[in-house]
C-alpha atoms as a PDB file:
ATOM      1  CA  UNK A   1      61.514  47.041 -45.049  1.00  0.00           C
ATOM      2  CA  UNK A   2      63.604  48.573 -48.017  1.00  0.00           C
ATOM      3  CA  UNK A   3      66.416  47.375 -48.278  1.00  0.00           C
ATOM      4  CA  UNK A   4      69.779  49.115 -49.553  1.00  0.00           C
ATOM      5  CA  UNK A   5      69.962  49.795 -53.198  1.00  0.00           C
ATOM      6  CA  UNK A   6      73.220  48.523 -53.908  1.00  0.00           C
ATOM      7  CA  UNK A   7      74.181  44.945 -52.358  1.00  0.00           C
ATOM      8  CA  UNK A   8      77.113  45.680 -51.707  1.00  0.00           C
ATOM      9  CA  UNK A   9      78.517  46.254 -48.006  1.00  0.00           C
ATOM     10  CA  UNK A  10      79.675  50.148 -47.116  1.00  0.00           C
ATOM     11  CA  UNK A  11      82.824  50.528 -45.063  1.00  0.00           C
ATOM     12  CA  UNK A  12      82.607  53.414 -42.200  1.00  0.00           C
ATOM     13  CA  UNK A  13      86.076  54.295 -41.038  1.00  0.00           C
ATOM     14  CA  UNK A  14      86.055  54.981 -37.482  1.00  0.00           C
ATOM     15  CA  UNK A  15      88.818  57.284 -36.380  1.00  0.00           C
ATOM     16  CA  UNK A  16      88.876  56.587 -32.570  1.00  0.00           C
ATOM     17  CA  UNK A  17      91.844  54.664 -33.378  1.00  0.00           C
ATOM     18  CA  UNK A  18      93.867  57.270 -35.328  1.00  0.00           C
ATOM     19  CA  UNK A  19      96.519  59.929 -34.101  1.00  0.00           C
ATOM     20  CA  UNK A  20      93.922  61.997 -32.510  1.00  0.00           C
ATOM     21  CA  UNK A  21      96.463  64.395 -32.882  1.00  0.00           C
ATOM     22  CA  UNK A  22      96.001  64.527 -36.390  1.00  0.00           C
ATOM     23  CA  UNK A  23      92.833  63.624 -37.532  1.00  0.00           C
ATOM     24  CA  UNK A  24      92.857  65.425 -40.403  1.00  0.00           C
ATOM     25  CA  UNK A  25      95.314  63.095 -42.474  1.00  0.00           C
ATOM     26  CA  UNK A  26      93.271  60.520 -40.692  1.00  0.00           C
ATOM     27  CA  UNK A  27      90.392  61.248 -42.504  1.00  0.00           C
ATOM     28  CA  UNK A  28      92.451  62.195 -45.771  1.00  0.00           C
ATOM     29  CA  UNK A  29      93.498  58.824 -45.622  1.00  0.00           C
ATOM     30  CA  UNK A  30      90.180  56.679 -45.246  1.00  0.00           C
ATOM     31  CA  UNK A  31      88.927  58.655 -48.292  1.00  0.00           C
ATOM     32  CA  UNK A  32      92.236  57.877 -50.056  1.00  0.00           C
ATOM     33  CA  UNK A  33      91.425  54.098 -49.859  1.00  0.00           C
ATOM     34  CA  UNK A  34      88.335  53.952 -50.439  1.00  0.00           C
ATOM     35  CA  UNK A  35      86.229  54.147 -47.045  1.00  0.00           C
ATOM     36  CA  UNK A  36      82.233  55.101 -48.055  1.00  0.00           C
ATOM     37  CA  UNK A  37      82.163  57.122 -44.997  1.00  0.00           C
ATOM     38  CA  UNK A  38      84.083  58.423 -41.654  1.00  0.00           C
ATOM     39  CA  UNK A  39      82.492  57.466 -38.339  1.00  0.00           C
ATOM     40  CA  UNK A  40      82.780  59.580 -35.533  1.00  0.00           C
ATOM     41  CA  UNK A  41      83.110  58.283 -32.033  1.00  0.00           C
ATOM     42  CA  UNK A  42      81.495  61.114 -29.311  1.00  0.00           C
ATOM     43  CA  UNK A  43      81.759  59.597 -25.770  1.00  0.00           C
ATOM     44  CA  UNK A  44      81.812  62.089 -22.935  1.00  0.00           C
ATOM     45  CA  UNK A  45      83.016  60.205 -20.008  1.00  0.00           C
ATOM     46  CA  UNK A  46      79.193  59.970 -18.823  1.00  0.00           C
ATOM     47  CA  UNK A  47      77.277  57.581 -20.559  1.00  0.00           C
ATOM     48  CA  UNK A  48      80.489  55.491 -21.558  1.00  0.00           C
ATOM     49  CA  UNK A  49      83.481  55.483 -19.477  1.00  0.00           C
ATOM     50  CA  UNK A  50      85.895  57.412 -22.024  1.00  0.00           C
ATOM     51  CA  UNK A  51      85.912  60.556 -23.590  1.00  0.00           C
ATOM     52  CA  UNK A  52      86.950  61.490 -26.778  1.00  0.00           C
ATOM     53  CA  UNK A  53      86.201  64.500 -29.274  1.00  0.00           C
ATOM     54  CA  UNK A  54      82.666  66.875 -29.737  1.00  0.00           C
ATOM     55  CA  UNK A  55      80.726  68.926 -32.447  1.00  0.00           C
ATOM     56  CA  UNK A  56      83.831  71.771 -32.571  1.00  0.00           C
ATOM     57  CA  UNK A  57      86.642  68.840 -33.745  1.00  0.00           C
ATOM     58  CA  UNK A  58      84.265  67.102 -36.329  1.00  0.00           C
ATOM     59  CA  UNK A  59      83.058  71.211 -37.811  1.00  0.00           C
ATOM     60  CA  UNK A  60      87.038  71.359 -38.137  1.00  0.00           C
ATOM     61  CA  UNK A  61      87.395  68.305 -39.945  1.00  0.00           C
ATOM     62  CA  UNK A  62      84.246  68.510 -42.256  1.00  0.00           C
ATOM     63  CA  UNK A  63      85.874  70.892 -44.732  1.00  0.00           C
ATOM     64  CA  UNK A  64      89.112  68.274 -45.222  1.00  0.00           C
ATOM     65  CA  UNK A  65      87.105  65.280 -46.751  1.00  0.00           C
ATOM     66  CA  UNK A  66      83.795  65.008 -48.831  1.00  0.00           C
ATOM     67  CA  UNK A  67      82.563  61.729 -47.033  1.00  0.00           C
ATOM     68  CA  UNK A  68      79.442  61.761 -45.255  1.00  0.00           C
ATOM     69  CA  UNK A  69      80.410  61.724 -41.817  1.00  0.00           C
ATOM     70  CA  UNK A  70      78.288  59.396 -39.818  1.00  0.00           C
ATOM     71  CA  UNK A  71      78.114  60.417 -35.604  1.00  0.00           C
ATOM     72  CA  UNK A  72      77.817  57.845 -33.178  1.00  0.00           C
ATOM     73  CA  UNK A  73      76.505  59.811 -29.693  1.00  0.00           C
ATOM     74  CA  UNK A  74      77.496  57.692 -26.889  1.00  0.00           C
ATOM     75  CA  UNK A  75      76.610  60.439 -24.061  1.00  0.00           C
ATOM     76  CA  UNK A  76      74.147  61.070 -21.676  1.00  0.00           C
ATOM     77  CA  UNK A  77      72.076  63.927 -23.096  1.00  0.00           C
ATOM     78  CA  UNK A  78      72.136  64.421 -26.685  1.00  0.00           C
ATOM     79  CA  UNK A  79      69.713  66.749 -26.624  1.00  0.00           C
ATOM     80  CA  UNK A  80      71.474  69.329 -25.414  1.00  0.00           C
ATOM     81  CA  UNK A  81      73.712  68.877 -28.225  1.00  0.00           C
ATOM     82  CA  UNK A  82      72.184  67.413 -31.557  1.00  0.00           C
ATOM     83  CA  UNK A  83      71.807  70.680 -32.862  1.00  0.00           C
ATOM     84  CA  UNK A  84      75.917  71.131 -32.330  1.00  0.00           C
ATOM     85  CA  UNK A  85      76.769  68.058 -34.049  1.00  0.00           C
ATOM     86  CA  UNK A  86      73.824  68.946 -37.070  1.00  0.00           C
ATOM     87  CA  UNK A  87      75.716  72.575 -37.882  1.00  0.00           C
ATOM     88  CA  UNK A  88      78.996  71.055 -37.116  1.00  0.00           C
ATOM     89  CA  UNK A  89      78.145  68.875 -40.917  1.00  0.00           C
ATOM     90  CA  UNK A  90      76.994  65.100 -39.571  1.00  0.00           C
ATOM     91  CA  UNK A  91      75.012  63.576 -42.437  1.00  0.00           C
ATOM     92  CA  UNK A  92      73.758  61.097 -40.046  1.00  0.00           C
ATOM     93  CA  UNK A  93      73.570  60.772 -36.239  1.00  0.00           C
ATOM     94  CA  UNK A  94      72.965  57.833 -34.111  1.00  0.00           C
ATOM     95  CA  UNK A  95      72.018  58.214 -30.265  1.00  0.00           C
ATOM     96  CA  UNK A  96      71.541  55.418 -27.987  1.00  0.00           C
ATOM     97  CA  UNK A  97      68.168  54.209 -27.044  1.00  0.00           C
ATOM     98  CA  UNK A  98      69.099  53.467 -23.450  1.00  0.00           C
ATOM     99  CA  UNK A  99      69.972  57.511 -22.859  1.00  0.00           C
ATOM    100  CA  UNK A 100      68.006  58.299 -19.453  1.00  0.00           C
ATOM    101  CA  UNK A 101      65.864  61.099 -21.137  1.00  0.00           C
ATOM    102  CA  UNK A 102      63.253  61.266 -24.175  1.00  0.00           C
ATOM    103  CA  UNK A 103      64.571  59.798 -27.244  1.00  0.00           C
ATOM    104  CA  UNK A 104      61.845  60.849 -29.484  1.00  0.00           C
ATOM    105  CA  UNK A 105      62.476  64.975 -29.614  1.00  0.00           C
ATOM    106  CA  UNK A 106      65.964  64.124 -30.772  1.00  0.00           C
ATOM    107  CA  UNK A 107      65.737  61.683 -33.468  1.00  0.00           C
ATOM    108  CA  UNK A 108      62.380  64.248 -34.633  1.00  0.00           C
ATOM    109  CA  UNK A 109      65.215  67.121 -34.700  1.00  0.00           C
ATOM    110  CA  UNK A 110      67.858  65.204 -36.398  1.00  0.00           C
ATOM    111  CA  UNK A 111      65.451  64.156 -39.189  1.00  0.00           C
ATOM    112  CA  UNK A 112      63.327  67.904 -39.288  1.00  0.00           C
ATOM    113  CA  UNK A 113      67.243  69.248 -40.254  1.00  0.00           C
ATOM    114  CA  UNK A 114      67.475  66.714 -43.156  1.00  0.00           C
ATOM    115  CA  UNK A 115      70.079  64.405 -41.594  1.00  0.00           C
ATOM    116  CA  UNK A 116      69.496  60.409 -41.011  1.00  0.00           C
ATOM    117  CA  UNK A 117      68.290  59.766 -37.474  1.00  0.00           C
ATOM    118  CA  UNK A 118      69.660  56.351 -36.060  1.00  0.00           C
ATOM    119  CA  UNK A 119      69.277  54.526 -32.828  1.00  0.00           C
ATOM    120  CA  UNK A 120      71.867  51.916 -31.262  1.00  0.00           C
ATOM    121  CA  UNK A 121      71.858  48.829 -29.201  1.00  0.00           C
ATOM    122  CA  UNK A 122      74.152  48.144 -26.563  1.00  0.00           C
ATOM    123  CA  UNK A 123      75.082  44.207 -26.612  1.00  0.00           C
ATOM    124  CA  UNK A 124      72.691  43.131 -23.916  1.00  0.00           C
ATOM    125  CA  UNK A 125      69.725  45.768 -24.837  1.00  0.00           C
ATOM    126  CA  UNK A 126      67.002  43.965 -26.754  1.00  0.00           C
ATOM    127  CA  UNK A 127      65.557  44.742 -29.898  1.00  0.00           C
ATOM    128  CA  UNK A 128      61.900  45.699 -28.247  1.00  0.00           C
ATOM    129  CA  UNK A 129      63.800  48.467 -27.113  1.00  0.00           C
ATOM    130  CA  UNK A 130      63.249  50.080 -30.393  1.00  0.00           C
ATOM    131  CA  UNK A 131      59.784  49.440 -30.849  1.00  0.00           C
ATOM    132  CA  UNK A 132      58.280  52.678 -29.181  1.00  0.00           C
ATOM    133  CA  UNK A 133      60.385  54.798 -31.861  1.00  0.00           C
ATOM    134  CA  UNK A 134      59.705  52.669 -34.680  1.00  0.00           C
ATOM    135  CA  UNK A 135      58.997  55.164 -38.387  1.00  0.00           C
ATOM    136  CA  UNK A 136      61.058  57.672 -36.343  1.00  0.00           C
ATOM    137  CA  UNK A 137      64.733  56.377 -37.273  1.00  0.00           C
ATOM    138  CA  UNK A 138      66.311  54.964 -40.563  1.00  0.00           C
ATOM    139  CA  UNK A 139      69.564  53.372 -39.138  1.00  0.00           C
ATOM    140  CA  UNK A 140      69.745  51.031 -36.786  1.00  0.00           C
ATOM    141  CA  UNK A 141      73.534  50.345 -35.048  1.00  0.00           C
ATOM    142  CA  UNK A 142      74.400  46.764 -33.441  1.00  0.00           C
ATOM    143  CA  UNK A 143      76.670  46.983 -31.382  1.00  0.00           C
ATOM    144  CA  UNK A 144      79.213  43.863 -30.767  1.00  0.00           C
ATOM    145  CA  UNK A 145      81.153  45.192 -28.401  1.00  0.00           C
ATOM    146  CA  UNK A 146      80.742  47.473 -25.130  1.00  0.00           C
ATOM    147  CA  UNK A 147      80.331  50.867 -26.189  1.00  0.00           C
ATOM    148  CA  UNK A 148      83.019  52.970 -24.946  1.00  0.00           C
ATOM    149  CA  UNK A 149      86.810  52.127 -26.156  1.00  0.00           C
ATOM    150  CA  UNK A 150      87.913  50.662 -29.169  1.00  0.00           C
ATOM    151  CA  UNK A 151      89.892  47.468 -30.278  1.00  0.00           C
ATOM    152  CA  UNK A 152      87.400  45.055 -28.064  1.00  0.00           C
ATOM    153  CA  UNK A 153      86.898  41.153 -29.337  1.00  0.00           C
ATOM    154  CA  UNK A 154      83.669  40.693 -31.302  1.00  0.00           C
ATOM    155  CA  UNK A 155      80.593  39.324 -29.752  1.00  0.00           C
ATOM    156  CA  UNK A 156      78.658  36.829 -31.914  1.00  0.00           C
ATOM    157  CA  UNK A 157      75.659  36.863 -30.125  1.00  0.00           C
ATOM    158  CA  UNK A 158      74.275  40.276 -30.425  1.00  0.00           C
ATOM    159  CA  UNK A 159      75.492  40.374 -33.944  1.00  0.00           C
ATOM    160  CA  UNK A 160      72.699  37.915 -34.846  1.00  0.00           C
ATOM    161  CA  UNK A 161      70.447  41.405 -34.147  1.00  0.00           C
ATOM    162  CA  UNK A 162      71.657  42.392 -37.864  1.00  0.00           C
ATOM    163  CA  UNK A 163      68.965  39.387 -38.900  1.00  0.00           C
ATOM    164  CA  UNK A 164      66.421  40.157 -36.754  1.00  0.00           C
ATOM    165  CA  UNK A 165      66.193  44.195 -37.562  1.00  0.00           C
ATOM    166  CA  UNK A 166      66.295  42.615 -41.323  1.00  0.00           C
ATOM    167  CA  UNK A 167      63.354  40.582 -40.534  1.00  0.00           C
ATOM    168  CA  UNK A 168      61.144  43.123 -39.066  1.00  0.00           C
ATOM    169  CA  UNK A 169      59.467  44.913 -41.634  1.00  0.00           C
ATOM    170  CA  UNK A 170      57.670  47.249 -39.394  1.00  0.00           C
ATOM    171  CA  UNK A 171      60.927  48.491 -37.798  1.00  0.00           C
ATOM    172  CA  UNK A 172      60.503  51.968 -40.472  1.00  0.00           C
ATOM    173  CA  UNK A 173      57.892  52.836 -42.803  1.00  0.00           C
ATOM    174  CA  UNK A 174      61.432  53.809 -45.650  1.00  0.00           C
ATOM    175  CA  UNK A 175      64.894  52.598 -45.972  1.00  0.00           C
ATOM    176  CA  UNK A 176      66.350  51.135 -43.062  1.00  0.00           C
ATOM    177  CA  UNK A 177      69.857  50.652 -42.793  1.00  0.00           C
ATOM    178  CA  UNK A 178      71.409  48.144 -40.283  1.00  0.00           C
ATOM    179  CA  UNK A 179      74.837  48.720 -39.206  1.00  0.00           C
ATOM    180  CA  UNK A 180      77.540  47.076 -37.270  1.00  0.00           C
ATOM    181  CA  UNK A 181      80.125  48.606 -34.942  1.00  0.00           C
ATOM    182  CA  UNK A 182      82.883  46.566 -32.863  1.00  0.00           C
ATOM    183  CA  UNK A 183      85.602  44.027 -33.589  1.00  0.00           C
ATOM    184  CA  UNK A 184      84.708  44.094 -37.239  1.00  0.00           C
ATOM    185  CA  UNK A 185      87.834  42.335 -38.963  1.00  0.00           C
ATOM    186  CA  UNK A 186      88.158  40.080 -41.763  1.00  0.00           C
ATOM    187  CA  UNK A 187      87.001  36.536 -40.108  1.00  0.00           C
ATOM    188  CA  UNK A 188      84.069  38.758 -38.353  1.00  0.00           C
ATOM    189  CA  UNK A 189      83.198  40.658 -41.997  1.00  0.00           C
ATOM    190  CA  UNK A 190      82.210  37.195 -43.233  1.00  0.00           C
ATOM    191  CA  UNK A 191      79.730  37.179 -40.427  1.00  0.00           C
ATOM    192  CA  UNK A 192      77.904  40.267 -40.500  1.00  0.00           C
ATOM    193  CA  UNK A 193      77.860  39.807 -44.131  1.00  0.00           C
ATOM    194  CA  UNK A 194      75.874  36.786 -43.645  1.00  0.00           C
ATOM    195  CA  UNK A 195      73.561  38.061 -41.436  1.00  0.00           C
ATOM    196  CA  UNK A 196      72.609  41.309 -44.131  1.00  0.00           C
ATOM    197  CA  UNK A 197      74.517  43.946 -42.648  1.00  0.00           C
ATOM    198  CA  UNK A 198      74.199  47.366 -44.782  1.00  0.00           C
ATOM    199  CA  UNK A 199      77.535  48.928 -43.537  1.00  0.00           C
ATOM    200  CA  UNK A 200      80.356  47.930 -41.235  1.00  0.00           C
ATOM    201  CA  UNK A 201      82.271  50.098 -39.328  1.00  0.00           C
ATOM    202  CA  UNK A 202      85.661  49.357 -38.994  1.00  0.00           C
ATOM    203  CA  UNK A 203      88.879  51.316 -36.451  1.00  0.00           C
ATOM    204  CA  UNK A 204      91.927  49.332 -35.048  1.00  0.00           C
ATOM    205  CA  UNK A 205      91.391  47.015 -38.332  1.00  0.00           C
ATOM    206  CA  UNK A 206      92.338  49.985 -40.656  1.00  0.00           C
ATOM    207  CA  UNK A 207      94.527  51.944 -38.161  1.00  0.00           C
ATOM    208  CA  UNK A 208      96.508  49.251 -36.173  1.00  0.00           C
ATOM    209  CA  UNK A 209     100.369  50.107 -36.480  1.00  0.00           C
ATOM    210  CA  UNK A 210     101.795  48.274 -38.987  1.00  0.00           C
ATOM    211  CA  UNK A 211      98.442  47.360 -40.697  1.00  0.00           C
ATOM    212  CA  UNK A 212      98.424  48.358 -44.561  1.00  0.00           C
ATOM    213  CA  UNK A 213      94.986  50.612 -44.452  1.00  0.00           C
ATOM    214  CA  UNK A 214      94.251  49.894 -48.463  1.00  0.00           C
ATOM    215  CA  UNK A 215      95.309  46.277 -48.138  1.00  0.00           C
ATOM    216  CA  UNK A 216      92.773  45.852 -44.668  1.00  0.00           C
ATOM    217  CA  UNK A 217      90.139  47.635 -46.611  1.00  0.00           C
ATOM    218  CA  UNK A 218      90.272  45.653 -49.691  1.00  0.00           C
ATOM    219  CA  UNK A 219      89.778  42.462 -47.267  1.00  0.00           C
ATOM    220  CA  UNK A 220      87.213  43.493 -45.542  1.00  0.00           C
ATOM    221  CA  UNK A 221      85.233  44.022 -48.675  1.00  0.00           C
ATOM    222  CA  UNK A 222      86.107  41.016 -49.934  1.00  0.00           C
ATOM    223  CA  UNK A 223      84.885  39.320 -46.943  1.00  0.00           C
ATOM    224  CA  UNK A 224      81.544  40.659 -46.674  1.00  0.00           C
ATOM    225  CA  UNK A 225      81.059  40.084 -50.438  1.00  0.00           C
ATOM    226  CA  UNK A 226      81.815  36.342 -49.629  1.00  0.00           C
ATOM    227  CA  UNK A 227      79.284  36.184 -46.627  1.00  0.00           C
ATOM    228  CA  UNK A 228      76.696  38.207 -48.756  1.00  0.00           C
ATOM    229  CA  UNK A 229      77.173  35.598 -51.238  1.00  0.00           C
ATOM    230  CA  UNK A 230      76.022  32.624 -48.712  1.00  0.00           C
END
């Protein structure tokens, strides 16, 4: 497996916790601290039991921030929809591997338009799930929480997944990138960090009322720098 260039951990700011009425300054103000990307939360009320935003709200927001924008597809049939979310300006998009329809065709689009393909794991799903698609996606998202609605407590025991996709050289046959996504905060950064996580995404920790979003972000770096460093 290849590994990240730099060592250092990227910060995804997911904006399921903002003013959805205004996500615009939302993602104005991840760039303005420092976030290496914006994640984007789809749910459609099928696959997870919330809904949120689609391809026409993220093609509004591309043109108000240069950060890669990084999709996270928690609904039933991406197919139908990938090629939405790839005009509406996703540099990357993750779909779940427990979708009830063929998983190949879509990562195999996302990739043939030039965009990162990436496939997540729900907290019970197994890694083996993955192994049928392996050389077919270059991220890989642990989830820690239940997909579905945001500010949920970490779960420790599917984080140690972050070590095991690190492990398995066979996983892609380029750069793999292992991310994390729920209840990242400062005590939990030191964690993933630990366990080799390439980029932690991070909501009610940067937008929580009353939270200072440049403060938060500078300790969340500075905690996965520390468990890097174990």
């Amino acid at each position: 497996m290849v590994a990240l260039a730099s060592n250092r951990v990227e910060i995804a700011a997911s904006i399921l916790d903002a003013d959805l009425g205004n996500l615009a300054n939302a993602v104005r103000r991840v760039e303005a601290v420092g976030a290496d990307r914006v994640h984007l939360d789809v749910m459609d009320g099928h696959f997870v039991p919330n809904m949120t935003f689609g391809a026409r709200t993220i093609k509004a927001l591309r043109p108000r921030t240069r950060l890669p924008f990084d999709a996270h597809l928690m609904i039933a049939n991406p197919a139908a929809f990938v090629a939405e979310f790839i005009a509406a300006g996703c540099d990357s998009i993750t779909i779940h591997v427990e979708i009830d329809e063929p998983v190949e065709p879509t990562l195999r689009a996302i990739r043939a338009a030039g965009r990162r393909p990436g496939l997540a794991v729900k907290p019970a799903t197994p890694l083996a799930a993955l192994e049928p698609y392996r050389g077919l996606f270059e991220i890989v998202l642990v989830m820690t929480v239940e997909p579905g609605f945001g500010g949920q407590s970490f779960m420790a025991d599917p984080a140690r997944k972050i070590a095991a996709v690190r492990d398995d050289a066979r996983l892609s046959a380029g750069r793999l990138e292992v991310q994390v996504d729920g209840g990242v905060n400062e005590l939990t950064a030191i964690e993933v960090g630990a366990l080799g996580v390439d980029v932690m995404v991070a909501g009610s920790a940067l937008f929580r009322k009353g939270r200072n979003m440049a403060a938060e972000m500078r300790r969340l770096r500075a905690a996965a720098a520390l468990g890097r460093a174990r």
